[in-house]
N, C-alpha and C. Protein backbone atom coordinates (compact mmCIF):
# COMPACT_ATOMS: atom_id res chain seq x y z
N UNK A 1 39.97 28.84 -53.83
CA UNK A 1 40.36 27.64 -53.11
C UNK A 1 41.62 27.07 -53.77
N UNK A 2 42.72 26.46 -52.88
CA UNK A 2 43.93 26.21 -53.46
C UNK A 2 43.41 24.88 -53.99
N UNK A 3 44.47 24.45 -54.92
CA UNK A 3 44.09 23.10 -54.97
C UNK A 3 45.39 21.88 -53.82
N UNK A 4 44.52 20.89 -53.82
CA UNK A 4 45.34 20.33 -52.81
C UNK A 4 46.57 19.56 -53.17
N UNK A 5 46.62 19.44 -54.95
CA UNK A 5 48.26 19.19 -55.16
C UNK A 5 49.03 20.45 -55.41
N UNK A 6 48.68 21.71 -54.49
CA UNK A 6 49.45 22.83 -55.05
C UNK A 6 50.97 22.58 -54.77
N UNK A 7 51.50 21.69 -52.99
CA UNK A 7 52.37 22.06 -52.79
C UNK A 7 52.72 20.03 -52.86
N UNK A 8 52.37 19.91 -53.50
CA UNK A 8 52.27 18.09 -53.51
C UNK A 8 53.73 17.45 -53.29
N UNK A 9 54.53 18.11 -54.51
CA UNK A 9 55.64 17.85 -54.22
C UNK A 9 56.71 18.86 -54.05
N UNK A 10 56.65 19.72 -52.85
CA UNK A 10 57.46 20.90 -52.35
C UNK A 10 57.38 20.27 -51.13
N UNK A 11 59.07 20.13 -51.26
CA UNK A 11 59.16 19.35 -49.72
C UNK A 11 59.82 20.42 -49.08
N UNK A 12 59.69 20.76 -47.44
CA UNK A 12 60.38 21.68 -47.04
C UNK A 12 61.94 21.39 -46.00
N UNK A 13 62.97 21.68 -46.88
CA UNK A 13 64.06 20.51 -46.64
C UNK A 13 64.24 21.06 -45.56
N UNK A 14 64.43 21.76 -44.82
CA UNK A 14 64.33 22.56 -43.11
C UNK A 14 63.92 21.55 -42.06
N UNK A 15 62.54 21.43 -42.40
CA UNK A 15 61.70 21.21 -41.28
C UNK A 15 61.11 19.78 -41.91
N UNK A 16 60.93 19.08 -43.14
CA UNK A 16 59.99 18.05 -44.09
C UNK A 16 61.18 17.13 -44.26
N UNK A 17 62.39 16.71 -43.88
CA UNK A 17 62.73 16.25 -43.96
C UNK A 17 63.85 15.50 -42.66
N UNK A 18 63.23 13.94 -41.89
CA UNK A 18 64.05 13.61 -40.71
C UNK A 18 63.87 12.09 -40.84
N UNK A 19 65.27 11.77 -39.70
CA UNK A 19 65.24 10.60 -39.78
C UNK A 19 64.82 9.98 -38.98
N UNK A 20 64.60 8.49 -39.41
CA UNK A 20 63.45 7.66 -38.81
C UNK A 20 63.36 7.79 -37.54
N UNK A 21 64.64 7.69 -36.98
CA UNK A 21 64.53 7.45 -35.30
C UNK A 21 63.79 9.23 -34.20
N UNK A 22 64.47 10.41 -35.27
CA UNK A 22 63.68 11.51 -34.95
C UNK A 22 61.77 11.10 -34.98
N UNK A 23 61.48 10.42 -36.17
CA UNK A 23 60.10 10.14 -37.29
C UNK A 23 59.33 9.51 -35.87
N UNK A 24 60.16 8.24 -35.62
CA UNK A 24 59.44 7.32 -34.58
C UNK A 24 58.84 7.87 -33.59
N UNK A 25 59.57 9.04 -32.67
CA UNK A 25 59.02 9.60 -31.36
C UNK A 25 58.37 10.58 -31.85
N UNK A 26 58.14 11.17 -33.26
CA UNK A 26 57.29 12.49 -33.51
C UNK A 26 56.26 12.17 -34.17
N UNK A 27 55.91 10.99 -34.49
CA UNK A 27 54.61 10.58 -35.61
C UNK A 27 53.69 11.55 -35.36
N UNK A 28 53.39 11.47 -34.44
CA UNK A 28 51.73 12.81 -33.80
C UNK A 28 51.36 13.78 -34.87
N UNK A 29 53.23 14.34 -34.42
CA UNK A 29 53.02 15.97 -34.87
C UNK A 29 53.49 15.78 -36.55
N UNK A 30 54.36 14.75 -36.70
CA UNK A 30 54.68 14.56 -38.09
C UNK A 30 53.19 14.58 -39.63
N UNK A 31 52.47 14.18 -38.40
CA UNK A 31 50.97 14.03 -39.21
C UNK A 31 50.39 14.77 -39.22
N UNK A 32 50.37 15.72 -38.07
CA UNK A 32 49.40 17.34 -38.21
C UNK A 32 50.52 18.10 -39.27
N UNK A 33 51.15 18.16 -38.97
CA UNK A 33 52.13 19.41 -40.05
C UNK A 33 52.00 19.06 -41.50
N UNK A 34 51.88 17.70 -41.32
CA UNK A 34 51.63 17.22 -43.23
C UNK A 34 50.14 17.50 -43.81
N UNK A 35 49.92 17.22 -42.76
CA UNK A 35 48.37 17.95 -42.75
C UNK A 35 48.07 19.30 -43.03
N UNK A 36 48.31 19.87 -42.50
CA UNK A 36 48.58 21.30 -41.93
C UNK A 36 48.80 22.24 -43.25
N UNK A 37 50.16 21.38 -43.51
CA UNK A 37 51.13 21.93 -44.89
C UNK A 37 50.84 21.64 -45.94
N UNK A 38 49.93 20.32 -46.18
CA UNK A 38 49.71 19.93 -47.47
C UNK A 38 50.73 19.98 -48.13
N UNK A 39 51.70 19.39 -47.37
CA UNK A 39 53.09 18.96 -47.81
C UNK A 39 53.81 17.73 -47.37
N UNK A 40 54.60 17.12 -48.01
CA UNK A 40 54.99 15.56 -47.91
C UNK A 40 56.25 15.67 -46.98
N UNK A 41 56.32 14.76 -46.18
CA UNK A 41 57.34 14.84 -45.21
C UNK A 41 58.46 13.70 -45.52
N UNK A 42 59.45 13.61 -45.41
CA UNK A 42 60.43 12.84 -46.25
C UNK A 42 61.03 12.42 -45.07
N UNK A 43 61.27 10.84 -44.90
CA UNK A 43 61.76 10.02 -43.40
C UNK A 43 63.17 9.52 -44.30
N UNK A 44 64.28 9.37 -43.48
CA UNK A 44 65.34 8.83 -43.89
C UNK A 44 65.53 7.84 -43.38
N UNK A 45 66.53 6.70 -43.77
CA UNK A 45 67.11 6.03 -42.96
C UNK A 45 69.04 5.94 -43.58
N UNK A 46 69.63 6.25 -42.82
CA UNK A 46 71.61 6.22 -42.43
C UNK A 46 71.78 7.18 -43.86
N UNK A 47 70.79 8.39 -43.83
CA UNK A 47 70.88 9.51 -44.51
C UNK A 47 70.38 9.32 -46.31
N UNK A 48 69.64 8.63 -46.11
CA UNK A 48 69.22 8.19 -47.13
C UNK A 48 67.44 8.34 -47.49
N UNK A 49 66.91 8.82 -48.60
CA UNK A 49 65.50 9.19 -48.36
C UNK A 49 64.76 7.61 -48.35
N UNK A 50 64.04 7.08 -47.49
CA UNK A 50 63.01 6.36 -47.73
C UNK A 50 61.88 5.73 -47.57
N UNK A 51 61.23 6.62 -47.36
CA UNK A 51 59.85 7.09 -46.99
C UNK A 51 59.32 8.03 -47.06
N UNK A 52 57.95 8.08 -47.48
CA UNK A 52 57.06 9.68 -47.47
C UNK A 52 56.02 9.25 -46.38
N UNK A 53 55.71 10.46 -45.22
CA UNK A 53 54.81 10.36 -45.00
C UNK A 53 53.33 12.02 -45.22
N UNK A 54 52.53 11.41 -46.06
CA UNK A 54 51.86 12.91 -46.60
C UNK A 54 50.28 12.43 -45.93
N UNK A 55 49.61 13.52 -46.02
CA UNK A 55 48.35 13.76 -45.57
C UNK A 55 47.09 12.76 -46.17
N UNK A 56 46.16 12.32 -45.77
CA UNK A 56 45.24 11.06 -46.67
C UNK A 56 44.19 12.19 -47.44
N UNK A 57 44.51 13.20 -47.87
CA UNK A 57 43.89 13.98 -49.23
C UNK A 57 44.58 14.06 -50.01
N UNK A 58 46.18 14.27 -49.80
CA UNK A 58 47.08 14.11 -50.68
C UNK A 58 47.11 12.81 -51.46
N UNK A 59 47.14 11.51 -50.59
CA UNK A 59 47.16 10.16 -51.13
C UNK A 59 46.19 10.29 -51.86
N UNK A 60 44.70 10.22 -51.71
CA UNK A 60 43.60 9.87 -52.34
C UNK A 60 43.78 10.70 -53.22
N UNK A 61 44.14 12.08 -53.29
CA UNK A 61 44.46 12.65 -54.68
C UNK A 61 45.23 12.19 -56.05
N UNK A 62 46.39 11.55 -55.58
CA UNK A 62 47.60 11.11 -55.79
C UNK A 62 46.90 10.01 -56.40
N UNK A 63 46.06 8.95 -55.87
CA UNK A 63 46.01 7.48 -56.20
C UNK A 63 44.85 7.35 -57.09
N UNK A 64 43.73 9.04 -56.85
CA UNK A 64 43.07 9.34 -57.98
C UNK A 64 43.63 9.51 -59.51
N UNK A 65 44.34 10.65 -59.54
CA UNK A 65 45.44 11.00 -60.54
C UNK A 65 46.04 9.06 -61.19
N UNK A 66 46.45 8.52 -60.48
CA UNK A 66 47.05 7.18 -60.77
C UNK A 66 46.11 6.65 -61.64
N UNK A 67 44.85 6.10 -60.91
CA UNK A 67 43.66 5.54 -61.51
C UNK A 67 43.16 6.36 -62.93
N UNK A 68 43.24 7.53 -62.56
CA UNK A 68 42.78 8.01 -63.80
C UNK A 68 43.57 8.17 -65.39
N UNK A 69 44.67 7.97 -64.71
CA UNK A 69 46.04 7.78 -66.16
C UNK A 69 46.10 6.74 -66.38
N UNK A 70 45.24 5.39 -66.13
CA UNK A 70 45.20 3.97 -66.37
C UNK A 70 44.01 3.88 -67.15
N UNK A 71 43.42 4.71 -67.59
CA UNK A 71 42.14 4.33 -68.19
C UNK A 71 42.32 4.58 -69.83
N UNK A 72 41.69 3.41 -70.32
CA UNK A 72 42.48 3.65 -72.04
C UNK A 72 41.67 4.99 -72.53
N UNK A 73 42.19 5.29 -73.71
CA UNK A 73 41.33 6.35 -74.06
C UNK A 73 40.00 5.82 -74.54
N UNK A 74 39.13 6.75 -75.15
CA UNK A 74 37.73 6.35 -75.64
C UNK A 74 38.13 6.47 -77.45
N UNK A 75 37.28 4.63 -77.65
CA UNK A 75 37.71 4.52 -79.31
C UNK A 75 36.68 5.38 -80.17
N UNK A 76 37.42 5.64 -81.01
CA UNK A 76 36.08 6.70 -81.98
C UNK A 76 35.05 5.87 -82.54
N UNK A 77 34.11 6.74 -82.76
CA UNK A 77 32.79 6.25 -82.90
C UNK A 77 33.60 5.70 -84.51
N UNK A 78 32.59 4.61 -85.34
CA UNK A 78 32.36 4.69 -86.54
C UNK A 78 31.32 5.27 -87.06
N UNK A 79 31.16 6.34 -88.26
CA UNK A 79 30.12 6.51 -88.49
C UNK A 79 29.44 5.88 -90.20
């Protein structure tokens, strides 16, 4: 089984990367392919990157990973 941050941040500059006004009339399919691809789709605006839109396993992965690098470490026992 892959894991699902395999391609997390492999954007596919071809096809994973458009601008908003393309973004606006394609949301549908913009969301199956990110889906699909388990890959992050990159929205521009006047050629400029700013926005991701990625799949909600990716996020929850992503915001897992986050949560979990916030947690202090564990203090040593005294013995």
């Amino acid at each position: 089984m892959t894991s699902p941050t395999k391609h997390f941040f492999d954007i596919d500059l071809q096809h994973g990367v458009l601008p908003v006004s393309k973004a606006a009339s394609s949301l549908a399919s913009m969301i199956r392919r990110s889906a699909q691809n388990q890959r992050p789709v990159v929205i521009t605006q006047k050629g400029k990157p700013t926005a991701v839109l990625l799949s909600i396993e990716l996020f929850d992965t992503l915001r897992a990973r986050v949560a979990g690098a916030g947690k202090p470490a564990a203090e040593p026992q005294e013995g």
